[in-house]
C-alpha atoms as a PDB file:
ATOM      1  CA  UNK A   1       5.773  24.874 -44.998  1.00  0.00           C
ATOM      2  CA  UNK A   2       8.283  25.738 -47.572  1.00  0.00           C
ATOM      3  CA  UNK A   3       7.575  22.967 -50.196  1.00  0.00           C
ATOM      4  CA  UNK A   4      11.474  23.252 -51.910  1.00  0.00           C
ATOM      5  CA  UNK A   5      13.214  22.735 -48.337  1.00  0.00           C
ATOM      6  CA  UNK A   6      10.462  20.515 -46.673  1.00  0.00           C
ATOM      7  CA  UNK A   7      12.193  17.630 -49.262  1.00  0.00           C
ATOM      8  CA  UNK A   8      15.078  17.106 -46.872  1.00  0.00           C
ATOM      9  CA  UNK A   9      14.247  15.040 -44.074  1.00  0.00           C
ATOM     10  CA  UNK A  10      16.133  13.324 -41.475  1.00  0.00           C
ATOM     11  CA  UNK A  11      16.821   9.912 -42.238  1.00  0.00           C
ATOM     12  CA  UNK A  12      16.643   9.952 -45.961  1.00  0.00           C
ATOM     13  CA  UNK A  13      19.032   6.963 -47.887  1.00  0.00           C
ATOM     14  CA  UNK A  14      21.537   7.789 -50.312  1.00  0.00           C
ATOM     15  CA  UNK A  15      19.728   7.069 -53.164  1.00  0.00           C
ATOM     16  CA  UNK A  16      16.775   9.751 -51.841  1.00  0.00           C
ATOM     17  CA  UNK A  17      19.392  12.210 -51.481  1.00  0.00           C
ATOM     18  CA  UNK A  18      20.804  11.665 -54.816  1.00  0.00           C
ATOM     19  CA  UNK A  19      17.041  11.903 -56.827  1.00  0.00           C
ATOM     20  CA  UNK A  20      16.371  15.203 -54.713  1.00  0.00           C
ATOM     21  CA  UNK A  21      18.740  16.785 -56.580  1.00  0.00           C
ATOM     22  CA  UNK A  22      19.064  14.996 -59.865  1.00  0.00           C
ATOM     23  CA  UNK A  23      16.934  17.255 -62.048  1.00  0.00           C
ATOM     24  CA  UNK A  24      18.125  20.578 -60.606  1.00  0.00           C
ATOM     25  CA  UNK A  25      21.620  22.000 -60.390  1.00  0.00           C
ATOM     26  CA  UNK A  26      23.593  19.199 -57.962  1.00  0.00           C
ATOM     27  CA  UNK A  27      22.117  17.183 -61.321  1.00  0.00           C
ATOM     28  CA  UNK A  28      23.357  19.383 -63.628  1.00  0.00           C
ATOM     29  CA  UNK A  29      26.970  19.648 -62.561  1.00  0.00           C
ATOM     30  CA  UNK A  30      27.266  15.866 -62.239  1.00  0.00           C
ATOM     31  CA  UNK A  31      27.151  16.072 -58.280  1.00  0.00           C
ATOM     32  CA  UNK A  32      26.923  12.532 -56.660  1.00  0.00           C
ATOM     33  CA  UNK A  33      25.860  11.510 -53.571  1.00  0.00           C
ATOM     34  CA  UNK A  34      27.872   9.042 -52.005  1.00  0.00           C
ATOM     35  CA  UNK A  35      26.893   8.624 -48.525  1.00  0.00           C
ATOM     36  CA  UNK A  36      25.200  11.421 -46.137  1.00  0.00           C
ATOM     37  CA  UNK A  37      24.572  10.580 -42.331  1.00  0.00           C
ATOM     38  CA  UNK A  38      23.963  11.942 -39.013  1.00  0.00           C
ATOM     39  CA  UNK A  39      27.600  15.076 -38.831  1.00  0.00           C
ATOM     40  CA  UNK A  40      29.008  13.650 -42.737  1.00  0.00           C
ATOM     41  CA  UNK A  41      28.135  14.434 -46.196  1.00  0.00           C
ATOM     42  CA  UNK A  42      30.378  12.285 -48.905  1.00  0.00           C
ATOM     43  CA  UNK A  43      30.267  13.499 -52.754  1.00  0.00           C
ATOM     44  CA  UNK A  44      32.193  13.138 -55.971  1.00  0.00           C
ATOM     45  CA  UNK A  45      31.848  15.203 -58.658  1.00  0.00           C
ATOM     46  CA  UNK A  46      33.962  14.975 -62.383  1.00  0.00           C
ATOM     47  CA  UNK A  47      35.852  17.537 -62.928  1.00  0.00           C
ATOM     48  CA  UNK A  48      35.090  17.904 -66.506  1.00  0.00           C
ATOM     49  CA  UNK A  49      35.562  20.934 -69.260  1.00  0.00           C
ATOM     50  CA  UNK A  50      32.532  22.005 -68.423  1.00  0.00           C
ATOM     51  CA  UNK A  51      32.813  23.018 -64.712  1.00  0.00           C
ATOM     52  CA  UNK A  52      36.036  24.765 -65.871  1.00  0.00           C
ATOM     53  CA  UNK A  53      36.664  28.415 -66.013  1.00  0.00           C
ATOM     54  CA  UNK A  54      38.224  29.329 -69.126  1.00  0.00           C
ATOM     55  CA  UNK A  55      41.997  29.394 -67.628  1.00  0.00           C
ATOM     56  CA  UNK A  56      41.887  25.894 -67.016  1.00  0.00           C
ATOM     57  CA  UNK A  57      41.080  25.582 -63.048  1.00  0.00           C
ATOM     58  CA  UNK A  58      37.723  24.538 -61.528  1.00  0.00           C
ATOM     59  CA  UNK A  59      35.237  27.575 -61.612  1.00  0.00           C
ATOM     60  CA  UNK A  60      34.422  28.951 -58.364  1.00  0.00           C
ATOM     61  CA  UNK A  61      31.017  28.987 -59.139  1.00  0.00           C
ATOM     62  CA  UNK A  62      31.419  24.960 -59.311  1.00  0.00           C
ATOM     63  CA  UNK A  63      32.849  24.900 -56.150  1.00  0.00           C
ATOM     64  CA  UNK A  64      30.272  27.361 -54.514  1.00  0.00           C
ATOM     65  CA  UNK A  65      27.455  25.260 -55.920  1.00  0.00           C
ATOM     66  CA  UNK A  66      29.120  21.801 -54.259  1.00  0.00           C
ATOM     67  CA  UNK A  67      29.841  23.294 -50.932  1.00  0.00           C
ATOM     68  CA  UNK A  68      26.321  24.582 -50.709  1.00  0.00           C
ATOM     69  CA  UNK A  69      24.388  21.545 -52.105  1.00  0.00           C
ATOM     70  CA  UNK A  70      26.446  19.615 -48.997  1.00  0.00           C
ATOM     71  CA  UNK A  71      25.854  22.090 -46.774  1.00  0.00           C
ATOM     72  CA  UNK A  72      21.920  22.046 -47.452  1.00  0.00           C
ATOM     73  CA  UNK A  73      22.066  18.301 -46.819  1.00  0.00           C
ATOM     74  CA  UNK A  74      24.453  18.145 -44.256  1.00  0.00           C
ATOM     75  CA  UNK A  75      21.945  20.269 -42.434  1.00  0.00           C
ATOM     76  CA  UNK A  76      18.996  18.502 -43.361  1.00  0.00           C
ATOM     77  CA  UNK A  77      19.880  15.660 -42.309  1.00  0.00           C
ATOM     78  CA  UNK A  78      20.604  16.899 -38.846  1.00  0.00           C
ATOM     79  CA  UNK A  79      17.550  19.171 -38.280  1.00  0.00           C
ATOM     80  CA  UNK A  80      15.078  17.997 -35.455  1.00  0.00           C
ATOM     81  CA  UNK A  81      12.149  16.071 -37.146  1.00  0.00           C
ATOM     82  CA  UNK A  82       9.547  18.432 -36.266  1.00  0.00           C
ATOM     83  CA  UNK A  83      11.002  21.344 -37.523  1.00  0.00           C
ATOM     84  CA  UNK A  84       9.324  23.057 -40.540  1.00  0.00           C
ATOM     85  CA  UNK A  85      12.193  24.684 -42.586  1.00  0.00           C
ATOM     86  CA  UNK A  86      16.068  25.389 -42.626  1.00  0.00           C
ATOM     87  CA  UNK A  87      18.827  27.509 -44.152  1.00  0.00           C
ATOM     88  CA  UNK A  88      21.903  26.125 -45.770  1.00  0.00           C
ATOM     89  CA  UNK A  89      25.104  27.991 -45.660  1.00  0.00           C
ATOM     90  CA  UNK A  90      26.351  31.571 -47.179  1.00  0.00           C
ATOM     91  CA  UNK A  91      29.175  30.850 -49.109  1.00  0.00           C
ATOM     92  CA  UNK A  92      31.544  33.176 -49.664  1.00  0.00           C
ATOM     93  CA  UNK A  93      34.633  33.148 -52.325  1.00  0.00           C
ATOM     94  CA  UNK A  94      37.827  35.331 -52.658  1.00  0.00           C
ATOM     95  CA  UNK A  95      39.544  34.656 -55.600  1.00  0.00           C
ATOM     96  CA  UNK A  96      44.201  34.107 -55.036  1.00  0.00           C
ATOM     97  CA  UNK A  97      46.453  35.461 -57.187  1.00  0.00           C
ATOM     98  CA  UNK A  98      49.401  32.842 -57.704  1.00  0.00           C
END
């Protein structure tokens, strides 16, 4: 069993969800867990100098790392129970001209 992925369960509260990922990145950004159940992931997240990319708009890289940390527990919350493993998304990102 893959011991980083195995964490996610079905049926974990918010507050499980939230120490998962407090000492790794979702921690590091600031990401917060506000509510995760069965199709619904909620999360805040302060946008704050230090998510920024140096023209002043929130880096991509921040945004990558919030879509994917949802996405992992968006799906592990909805994986059967007796399944061993999963796979979060594969972001991708094009960057706009304005």
């Amino acid at each position: 069993m893959n011991e980083k992925t195995s964490g996610i369960r079905p049926g974990m509260t918010t507050e499980q969800f939230r120490a998962f990922g407090a000492r790794h990145l979702p921690g590091l950004l600031g990401v917060e867990i506000v509510s995760v159940s069965e199709g619904s992931v909620e999360s805040r997240l302060e946008v704050r100098q230090d998510v920024m990319a140096p023209n002043g708009y929130l880096h991509a890289a921040t945004v990558i790392a919030l879509a994917d940390t949802l996405c992992a527990y968006g799906t592990g919350e909805t994986r059967p129970p007796d399944s061993r493993s999963f796979t979060a998304c594969a972001p991708n990102s094009r960057s706009v001209s304005s």
